[in-house]
N, C-alpha and C. Protein backbone atom coordinates (compact mmCIF):
# COMPACT_ATOMS: atom_id res chain seq x y z
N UNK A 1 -42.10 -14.45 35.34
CA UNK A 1 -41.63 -14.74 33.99
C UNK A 1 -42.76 -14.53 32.99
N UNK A 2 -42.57 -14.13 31.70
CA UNK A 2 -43.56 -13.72 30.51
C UNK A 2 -43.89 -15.13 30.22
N UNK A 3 -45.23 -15.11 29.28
CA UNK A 3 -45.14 -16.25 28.56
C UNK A 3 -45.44 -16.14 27.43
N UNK A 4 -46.22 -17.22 26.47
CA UNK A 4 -46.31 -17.11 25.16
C UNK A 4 -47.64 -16.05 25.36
N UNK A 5 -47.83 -15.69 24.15
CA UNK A 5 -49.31 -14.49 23.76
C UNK A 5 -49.96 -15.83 22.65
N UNK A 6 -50.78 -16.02 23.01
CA UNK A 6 -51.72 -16.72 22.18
C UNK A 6 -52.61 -16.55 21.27
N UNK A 7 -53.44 -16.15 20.02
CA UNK A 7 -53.94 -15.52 19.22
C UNK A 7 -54.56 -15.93 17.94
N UNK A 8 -55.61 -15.82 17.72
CA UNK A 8 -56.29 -16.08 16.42
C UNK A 8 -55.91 -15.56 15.13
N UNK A 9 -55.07 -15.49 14.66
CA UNK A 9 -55.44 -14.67 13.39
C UNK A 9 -53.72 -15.20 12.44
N UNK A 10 -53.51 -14.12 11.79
CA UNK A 10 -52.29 -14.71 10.36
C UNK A 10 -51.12 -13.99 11.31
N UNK A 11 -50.03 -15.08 11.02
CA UNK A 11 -48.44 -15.30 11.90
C UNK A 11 -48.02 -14.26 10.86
N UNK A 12 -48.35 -14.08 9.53
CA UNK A 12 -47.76 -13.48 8.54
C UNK A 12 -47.97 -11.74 8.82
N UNK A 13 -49.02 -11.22 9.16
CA UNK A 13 -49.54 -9.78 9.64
C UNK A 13 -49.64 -9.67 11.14
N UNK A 14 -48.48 -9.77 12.02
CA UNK A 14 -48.35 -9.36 12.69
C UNK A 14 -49.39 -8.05 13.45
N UNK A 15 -49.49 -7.53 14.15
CA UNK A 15 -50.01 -6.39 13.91
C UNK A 15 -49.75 -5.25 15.60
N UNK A 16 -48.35 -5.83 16.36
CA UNK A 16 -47.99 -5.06 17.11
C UNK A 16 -46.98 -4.15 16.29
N UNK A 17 -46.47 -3.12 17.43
CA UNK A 17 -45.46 -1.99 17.18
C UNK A 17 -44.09 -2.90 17.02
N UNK A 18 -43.16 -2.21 16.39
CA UNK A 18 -42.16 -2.09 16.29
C UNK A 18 -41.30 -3.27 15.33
N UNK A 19 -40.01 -3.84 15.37
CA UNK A 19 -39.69 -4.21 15.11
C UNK A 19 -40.02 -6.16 14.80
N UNK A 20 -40.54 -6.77 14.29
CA UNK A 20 -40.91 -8.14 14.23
C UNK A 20 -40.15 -9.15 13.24
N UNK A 21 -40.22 -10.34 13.86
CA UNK A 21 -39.34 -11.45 13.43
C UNK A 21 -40.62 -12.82 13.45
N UNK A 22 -40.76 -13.05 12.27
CA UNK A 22 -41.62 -14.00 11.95
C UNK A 22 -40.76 -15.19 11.89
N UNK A 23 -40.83 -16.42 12.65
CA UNK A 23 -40.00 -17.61 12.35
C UNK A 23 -41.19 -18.87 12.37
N UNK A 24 -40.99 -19.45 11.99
CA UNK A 24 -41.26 -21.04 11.26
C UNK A 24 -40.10 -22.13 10.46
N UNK A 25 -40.79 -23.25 10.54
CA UNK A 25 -39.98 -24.45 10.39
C UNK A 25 -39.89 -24.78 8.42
N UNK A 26 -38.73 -24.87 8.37
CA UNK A 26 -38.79 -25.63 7.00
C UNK A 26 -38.25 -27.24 7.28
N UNK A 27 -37.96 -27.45 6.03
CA UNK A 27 -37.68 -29.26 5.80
C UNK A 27 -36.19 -29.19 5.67
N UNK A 28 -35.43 -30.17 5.55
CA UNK A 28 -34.26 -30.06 5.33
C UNK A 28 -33.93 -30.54 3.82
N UNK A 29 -34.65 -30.66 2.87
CA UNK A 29 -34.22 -31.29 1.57
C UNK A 29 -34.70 -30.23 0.14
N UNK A 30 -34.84 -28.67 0.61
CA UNK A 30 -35.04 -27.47 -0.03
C UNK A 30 -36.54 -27.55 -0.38
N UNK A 31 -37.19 -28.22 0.18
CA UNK A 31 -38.71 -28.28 -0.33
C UNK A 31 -39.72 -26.82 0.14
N UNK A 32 -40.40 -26.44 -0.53
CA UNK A 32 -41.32 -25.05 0.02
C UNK A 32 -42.62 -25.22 -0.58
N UNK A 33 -43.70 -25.37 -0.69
CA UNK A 33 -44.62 -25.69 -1.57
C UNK A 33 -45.82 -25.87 -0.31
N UNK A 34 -45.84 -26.41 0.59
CA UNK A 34 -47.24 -26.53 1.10
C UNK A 34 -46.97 -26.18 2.73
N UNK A 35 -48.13 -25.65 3.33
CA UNK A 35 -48.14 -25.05 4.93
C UNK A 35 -48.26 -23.57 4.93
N UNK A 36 -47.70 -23.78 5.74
CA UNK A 36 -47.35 -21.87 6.29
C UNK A 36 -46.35 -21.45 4.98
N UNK A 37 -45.48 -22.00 4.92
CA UNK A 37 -44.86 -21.14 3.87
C UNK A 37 -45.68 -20.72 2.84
N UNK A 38 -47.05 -21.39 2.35
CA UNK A 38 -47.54 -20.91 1.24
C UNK A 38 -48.16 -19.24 1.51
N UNK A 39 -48.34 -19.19 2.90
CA UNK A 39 -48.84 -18.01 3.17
C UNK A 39 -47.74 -16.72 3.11
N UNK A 40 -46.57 -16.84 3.15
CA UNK A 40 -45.30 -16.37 3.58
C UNK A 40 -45.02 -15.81 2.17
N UNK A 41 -45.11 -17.23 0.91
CA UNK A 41 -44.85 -16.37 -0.07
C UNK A 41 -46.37 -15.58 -1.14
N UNK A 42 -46.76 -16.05 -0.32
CA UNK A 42 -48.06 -14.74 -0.99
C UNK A 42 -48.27 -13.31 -0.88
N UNK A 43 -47.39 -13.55 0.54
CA UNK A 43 -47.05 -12.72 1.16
C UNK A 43 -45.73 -11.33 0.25
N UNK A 44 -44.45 -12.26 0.57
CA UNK A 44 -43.64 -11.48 0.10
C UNK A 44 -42.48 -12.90 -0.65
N UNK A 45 -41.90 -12.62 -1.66
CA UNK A 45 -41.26 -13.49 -2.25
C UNK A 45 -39.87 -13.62 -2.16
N UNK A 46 -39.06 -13.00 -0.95
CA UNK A 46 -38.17 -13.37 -0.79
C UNK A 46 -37.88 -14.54 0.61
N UNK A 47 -38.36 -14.66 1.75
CA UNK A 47 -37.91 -15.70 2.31
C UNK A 47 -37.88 -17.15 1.30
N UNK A 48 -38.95 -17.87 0.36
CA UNK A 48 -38.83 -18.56 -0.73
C UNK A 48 -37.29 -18.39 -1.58
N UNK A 49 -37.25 -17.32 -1.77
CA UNK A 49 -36.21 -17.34 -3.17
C UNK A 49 -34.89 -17.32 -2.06
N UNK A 50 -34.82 -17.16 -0.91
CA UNK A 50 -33.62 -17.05 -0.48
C UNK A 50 -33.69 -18.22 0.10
N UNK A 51 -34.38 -19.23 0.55
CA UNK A 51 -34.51 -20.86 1.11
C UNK A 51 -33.60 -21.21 -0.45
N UNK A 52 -34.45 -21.45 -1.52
CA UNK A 52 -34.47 -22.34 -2.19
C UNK A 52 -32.70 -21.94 -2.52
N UNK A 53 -32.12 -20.63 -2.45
CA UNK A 53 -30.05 -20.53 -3.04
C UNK A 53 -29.56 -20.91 -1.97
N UNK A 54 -30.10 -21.07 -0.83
CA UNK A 54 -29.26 -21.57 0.49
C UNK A 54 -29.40 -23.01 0.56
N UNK A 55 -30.11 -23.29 0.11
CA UNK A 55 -30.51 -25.02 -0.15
C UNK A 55 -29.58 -25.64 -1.47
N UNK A 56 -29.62 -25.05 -2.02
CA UNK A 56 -28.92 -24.89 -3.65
C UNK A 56 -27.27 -24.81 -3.41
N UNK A 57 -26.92 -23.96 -2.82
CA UNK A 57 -25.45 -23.74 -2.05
C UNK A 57 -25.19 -24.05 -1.05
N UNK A 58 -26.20 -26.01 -0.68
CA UNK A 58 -25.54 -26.04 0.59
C UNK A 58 -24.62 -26.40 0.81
N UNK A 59 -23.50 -26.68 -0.10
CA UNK A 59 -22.31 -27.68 -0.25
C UNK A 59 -21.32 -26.77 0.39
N UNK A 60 -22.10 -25.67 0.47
CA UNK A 60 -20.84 -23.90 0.58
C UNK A 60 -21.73 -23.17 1.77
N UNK A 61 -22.31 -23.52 2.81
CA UNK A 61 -22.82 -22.55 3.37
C UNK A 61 -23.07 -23.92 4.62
N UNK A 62 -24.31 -23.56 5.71
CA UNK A 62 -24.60 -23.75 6.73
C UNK A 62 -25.58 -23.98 6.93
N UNK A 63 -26.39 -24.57 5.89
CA UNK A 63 -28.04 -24.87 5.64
C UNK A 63 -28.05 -26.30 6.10
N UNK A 64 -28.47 -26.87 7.19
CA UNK A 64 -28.65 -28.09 7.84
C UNK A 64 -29.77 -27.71 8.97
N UNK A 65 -30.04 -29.29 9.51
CA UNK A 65 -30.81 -29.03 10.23
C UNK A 65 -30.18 -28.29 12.00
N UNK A 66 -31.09 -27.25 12.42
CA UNK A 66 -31.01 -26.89 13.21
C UNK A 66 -30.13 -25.08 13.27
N UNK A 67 -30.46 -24.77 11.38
CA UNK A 67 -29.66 -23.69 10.83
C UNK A 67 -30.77 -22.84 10.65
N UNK A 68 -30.51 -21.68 10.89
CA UNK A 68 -31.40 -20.60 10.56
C UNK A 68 -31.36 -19.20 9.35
N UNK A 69 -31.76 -19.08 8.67
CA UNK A 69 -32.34 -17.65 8.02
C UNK A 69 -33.11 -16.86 8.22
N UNK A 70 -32.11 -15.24 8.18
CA UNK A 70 -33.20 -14.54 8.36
C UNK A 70 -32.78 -13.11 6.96
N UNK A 71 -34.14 -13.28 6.87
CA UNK A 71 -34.18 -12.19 5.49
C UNK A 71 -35.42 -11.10 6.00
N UNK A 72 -34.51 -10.10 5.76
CA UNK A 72 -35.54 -8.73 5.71
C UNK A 72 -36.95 -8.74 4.92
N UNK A 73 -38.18 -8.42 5.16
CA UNK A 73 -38.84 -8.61 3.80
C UNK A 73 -39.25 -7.24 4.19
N UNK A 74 -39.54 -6.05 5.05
CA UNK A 74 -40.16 -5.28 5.39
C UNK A 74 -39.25 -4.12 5.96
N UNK A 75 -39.29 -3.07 6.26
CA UNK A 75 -38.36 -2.53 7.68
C UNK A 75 -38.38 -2.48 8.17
N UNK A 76 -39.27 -3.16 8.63
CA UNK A 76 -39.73 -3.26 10.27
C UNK A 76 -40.14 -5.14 10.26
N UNK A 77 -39.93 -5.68 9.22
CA UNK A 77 -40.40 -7.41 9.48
C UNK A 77 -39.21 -7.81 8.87
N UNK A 78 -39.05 -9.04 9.58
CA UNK A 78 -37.92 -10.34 8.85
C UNK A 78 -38.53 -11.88 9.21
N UNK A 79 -38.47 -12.45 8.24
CA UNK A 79 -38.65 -13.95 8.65
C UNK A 79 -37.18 -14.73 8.66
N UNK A 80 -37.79 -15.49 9.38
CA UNK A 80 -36.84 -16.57 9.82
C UNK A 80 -36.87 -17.93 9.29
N UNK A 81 -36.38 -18.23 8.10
CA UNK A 81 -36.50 -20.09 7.68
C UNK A 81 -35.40 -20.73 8.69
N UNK A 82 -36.47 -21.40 9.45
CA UNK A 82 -35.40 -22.31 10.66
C UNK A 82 -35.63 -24.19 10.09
N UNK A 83 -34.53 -24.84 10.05
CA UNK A 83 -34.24 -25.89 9.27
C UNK A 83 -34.53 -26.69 10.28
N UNK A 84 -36.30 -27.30 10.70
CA UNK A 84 -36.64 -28.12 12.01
C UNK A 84 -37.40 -29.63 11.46
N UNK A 85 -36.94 -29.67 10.30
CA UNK A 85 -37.55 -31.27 10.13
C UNK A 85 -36.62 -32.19 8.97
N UNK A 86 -36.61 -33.09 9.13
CA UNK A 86 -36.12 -34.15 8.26
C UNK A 86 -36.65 -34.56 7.51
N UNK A 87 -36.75 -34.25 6.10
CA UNK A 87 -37.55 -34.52 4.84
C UNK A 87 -39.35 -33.76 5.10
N UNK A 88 -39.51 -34.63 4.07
CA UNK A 88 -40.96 -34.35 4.24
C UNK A 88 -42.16 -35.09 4.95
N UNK A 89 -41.89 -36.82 4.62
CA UNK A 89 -42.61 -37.75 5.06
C UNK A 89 -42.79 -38.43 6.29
N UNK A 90 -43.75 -38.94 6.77
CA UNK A 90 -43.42 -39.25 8.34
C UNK A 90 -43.09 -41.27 7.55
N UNK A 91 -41.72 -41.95 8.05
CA UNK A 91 -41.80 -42.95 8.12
C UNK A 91 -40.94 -43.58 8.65
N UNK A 92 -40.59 -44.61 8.60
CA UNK A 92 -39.88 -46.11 9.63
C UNK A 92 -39.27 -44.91 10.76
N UNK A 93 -38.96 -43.85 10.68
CA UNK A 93 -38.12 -42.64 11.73
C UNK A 93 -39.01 -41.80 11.99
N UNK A 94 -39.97 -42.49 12.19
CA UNK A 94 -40.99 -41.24 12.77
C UNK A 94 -41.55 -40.37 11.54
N UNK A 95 -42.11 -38.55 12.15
CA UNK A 95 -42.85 -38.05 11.81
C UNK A 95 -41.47 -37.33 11.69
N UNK A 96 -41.58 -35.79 10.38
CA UNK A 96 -40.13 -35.31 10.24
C UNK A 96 -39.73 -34.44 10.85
N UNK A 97 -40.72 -33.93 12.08
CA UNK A 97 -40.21 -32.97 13.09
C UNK A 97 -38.91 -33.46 13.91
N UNK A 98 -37.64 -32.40 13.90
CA UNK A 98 -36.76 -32.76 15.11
C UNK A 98 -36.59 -31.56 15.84
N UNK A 99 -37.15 -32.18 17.52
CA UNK A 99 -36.89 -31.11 18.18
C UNK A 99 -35.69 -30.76 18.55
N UNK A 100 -34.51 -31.32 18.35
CA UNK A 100 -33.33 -30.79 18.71
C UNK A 100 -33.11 -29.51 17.90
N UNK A 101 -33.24 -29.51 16.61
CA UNK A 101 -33.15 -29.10 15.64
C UNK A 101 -33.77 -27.55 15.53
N UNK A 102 -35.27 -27.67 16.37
CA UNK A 102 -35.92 -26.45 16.21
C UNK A 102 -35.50 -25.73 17.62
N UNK A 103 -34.68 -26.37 18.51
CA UNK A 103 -34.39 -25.73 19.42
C UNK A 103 -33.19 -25.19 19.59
N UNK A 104 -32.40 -25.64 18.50
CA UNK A 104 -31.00 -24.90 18.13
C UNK A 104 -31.48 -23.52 17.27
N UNK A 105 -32.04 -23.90 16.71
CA UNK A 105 -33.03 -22.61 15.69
C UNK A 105 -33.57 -21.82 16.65
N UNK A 106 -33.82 -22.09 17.23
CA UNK A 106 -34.34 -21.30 18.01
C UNK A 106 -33.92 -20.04 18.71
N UNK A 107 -32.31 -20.79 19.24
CA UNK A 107 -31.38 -19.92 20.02
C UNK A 107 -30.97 -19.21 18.96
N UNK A 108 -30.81 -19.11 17.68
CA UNK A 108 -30.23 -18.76 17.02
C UNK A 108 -31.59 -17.26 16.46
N UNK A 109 -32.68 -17.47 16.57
CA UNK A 109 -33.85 -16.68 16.81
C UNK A 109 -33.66 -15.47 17.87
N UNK A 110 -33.48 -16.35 19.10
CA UNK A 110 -33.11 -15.92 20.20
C UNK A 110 -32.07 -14.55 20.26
N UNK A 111 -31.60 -14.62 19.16
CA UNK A 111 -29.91 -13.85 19.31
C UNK A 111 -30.32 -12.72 18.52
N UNK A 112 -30.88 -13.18 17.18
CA UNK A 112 -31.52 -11.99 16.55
C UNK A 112 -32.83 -10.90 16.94
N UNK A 113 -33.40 -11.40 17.50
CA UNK A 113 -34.78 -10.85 18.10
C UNK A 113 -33.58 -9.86 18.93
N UNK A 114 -32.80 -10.43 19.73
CA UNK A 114 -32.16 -9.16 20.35
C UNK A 114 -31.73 -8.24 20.34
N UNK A 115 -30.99 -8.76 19.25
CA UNK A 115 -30.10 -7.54 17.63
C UNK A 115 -31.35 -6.40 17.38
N UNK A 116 -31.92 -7.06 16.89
CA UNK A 116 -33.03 -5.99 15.96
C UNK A 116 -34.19 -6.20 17.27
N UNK A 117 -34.08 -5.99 18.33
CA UNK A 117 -34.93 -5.45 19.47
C UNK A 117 -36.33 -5.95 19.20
N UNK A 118 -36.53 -7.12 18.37
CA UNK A 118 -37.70 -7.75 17.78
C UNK A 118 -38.55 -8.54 18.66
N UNK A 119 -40.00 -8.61 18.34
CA UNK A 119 -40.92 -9.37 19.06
C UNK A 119 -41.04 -10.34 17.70
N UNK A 120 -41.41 -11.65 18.44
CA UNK A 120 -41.37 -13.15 17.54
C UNK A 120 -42.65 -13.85 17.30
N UNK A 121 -43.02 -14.07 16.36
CA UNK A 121 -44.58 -14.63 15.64
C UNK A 121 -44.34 -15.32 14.74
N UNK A 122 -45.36 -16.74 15.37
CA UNK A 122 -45.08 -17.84 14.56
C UNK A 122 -46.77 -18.63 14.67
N UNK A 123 -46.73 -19.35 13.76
CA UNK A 123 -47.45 -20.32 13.67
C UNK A 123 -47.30 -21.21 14.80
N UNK A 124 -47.97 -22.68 15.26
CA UNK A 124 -47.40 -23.78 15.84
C UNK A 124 -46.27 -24.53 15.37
N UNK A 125 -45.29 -23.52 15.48
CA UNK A 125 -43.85 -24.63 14.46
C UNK A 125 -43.78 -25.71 14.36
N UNK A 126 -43.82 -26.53 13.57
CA UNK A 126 -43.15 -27.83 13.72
C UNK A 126 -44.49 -29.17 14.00
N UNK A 127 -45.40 -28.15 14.46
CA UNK A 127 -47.17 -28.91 14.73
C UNK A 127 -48.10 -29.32 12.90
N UNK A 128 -47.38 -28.63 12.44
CA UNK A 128 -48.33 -28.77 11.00
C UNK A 128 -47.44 -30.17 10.46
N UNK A 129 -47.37 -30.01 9.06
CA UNK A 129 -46.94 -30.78 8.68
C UNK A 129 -45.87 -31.97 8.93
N UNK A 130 -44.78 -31.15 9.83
CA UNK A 130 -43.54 -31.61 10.42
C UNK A 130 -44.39 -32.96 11.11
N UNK A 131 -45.48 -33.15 11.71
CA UNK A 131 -46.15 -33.79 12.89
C UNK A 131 -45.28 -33.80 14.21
N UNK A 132 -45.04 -32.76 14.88
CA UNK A 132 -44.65 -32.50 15.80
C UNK A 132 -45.84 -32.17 16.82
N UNK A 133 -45.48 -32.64 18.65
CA UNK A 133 -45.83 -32.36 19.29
C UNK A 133 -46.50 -31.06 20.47
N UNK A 134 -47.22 -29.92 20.38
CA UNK A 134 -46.93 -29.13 20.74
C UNK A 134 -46.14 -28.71 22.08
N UNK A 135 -46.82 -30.13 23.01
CA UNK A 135 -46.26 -29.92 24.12
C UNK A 135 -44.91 -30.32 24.54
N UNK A 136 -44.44 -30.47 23.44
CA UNK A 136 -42.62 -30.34 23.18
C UNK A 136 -42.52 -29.74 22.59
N UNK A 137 -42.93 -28.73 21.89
CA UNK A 137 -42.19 -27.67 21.26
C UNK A 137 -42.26 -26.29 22.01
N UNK A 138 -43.69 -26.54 22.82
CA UNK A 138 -43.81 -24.95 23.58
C UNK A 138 -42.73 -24.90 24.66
N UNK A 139 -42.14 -25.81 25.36
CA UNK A 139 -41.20 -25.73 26.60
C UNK A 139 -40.10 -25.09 25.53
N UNK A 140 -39.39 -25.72 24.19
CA UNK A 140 -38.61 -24.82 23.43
C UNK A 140 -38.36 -23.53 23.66
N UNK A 141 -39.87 -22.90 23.36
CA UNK A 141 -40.16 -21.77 22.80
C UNK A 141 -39.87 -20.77 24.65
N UNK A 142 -40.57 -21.28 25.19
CA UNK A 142 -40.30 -20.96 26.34
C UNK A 142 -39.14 -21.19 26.86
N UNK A 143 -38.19 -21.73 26.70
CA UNK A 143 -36.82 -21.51 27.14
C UNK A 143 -35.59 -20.87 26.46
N UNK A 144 -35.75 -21.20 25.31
CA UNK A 144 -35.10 -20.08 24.35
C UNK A 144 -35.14 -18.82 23.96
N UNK A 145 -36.48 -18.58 24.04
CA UNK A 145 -37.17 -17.17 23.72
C UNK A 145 -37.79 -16.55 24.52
N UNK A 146 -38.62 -16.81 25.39
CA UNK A 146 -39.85 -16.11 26.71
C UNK A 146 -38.77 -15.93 27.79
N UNK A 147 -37.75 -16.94 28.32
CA UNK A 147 -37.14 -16.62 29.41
C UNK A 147 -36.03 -16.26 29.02
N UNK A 148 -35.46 -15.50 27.74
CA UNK A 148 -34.45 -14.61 27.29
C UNK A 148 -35.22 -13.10 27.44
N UNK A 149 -36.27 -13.32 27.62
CA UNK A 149 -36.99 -11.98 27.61
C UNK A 149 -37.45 -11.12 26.20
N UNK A 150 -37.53 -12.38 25.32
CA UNK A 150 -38.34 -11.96 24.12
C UNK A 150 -39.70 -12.27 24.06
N UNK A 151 -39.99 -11.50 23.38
CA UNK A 151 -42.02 -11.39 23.18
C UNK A 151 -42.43 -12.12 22.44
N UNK A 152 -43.24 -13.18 22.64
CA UNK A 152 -43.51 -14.39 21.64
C UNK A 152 -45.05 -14.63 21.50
N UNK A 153 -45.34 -14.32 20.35
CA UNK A 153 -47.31 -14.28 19.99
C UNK A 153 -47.13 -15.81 18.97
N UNK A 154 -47.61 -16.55 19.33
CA UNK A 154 -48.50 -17.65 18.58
C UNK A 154 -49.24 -17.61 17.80
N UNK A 155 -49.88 -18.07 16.65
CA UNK A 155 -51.10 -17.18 15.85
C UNK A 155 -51.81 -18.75 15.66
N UNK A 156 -52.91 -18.84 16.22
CA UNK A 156 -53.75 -20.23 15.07
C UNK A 156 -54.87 -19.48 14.14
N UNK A 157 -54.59 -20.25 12.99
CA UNK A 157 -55.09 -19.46 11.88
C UNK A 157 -56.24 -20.26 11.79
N UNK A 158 -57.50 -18.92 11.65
CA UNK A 158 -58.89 -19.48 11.28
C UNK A 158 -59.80 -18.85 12.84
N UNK A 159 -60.98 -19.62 12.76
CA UNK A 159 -62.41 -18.92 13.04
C UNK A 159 -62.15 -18.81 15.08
């Protein structure tokens, strides 16, 4: 069986062949402003502008936790806003990571990477801000994605 690819450098610049699917965790209450996403929209400004109308129209759409987006930003890249935490703050309910949540996202990752024949790069989802565990989130990642037979690179950013 494959496993994760592990790696130093930005989740955002990929830098294998072919087709890629960048996914990471948002909040569930339309918030975007600090983490990885800040890198995402420096990047390119539509995963942002398309969170914040799906958040905006959630009364009419499917934006909850454990829901996924994926927006083209490239022709050959798409990110993925996957809906894996409950608010922003960690309190009386814990920290706002839910792993159920990022592991429904996940499958839903899972399905597209297949579609568009994509390899998957992410940050430590759900490890930053969310305060999530890694060693509950990597069995996720590894069962949804590595043993579907998708290609999954990790990136920790910095020295």
């Amino acid at each position: 069986m494959s496993e994760i690819t592990y790696v130093r450098g930005d989740a955002t610049a990929p830098s294998v062949k072919g087709v890629k699917l960048i996914a990471h965790v948002c909040n569930d209450i339309g918030g975007w402003g600090k983490g990885f996403v800040l890198a995402l929209s420096r990047r390119w400004p539509e995963p942002e502008a398309a969170y914040r109308a799906w958040h905006r129209d959630r009364a009419h759409n499917d934006f909850g936790l454990g829901a996924t987006q994926f927006i083209q930003v490239e022709k050959y890249m798409w990110v993925a806003n996957l809906i894996g935490q409950r608010g922003i703050r960690t309190g009386s309910k814990g920290v706002p990571v839910r792993y159920e949540a990022i592991g429904a996202g996940l499958a839903h990752v899972a399905i597209k990477a297949a579609e568009l024949d994509a390899s998957v790069h992410m940050p430590r989802i759900g490890c930053g801000l969310a305060g999530g565990d890694w060693s509950r989130v990597e069995p996720l990642i590894l069962r949804r994605l590595v043993e579907r037979g998708v290609a999954v690179t990790v990136y920790d950013h910095g020295e």
